[in-house]
Protein backbone atom coordinates (compact mmCIF):
# COMPACT_ATOMS: atom_id res chain seq x y z
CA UNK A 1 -7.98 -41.46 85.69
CA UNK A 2 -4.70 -42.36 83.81
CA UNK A 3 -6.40 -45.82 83.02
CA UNK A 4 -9.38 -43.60 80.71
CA UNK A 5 -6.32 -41.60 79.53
CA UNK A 6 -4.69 -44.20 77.85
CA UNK A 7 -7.55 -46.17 76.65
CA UNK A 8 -8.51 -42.97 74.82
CA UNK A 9 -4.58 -42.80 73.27
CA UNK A 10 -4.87 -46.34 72.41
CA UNK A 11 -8.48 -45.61 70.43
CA UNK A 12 -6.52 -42.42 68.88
CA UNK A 13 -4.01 -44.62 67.64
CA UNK A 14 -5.92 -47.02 66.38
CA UNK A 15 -8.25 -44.72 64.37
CA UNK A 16 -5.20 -42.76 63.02
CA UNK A 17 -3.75 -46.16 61.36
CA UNK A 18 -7.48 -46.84 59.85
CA UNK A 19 -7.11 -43.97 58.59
CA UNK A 20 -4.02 -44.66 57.06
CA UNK A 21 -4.71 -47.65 56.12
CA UNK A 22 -7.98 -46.90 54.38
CA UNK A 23 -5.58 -44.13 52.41
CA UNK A 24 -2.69 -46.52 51.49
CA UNK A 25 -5.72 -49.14 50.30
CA UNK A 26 -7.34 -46.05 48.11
CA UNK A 27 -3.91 -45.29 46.51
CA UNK A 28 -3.57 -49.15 45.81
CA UNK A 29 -6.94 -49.38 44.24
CA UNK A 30 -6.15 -46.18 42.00
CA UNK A 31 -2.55 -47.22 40.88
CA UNK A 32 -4.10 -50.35 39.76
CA UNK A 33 -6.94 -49.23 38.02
CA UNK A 34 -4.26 -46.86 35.98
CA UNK A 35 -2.01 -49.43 34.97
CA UNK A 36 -5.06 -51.08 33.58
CA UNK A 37 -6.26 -48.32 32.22
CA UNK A 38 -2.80 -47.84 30.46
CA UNK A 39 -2.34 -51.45 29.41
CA UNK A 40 -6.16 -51.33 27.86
CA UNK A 41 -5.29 -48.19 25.95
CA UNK A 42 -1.60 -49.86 24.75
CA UNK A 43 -3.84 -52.87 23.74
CA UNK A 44 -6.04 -51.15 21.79
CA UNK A 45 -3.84 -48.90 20.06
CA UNK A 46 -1.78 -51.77 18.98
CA UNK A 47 -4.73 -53.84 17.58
CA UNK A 48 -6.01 -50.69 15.42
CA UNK A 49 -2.87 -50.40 13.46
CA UNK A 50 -3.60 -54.00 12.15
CA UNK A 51 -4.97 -54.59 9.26
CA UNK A 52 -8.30 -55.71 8.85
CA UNK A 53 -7.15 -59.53 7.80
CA UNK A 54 -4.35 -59.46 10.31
CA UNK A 55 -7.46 -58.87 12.89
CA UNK A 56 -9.71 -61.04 10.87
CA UNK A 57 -7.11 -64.04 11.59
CA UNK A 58 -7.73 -63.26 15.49
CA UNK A 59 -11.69 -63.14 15.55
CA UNK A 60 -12.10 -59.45 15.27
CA UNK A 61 -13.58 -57.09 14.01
CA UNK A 62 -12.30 -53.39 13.74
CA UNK A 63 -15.65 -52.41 15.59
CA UNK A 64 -14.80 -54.94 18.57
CA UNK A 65 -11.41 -53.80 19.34
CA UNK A 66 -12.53 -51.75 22.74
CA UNK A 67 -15.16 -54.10 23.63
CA UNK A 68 -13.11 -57.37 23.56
CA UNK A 69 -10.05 -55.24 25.00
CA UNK A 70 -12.06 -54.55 28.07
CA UNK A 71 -14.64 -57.03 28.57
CA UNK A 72 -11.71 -59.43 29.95
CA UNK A 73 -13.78 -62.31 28.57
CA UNK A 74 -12.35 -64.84 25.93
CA UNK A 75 -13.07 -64.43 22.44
CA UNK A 76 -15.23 -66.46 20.57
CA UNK A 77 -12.41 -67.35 18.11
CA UNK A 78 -10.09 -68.79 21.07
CA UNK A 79 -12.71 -71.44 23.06
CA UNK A 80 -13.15 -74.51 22.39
């Protein structure tokens, strides 16, 4: 009897830290989707106060800001 006792503590305590686990991995996922989040949105508000020829000399346009921002891809005007 003690034997099924503490195979069902063991199973306890292994489903408590998947639980926690799953929670701290959540968290992790959210923090770093809102420091992206928050460096996107610092991008972008720093590439709308330039000019349009300051942003012409990068390879965009004022309509591409979010798009190129986000997109994570390279810019036409910087491959070779």
């Amino acid at each position: 009897m003690s034997t099924m006792s503490s195979a069902t503590t063991a199973t306890q305590g292994l489903s408590r830290q998947s639980w926690t686990g799953d929670l701290l991995a959540t968290l992790k996922r959210w923090c770093v989707a809102y420091i992206t989040w928050r460096i996107e949105r610092a991008a972008i508000a720093h590439l709308c106060v330039m000019s349009d020829r300051q942003l012409k000399d990068i390879g965009v346009s004022r309509c591409e800001i979010t798009r190129v921002v986000t997109s994570g891809t390279v810019h036409r005007a910087f491959r070779r």
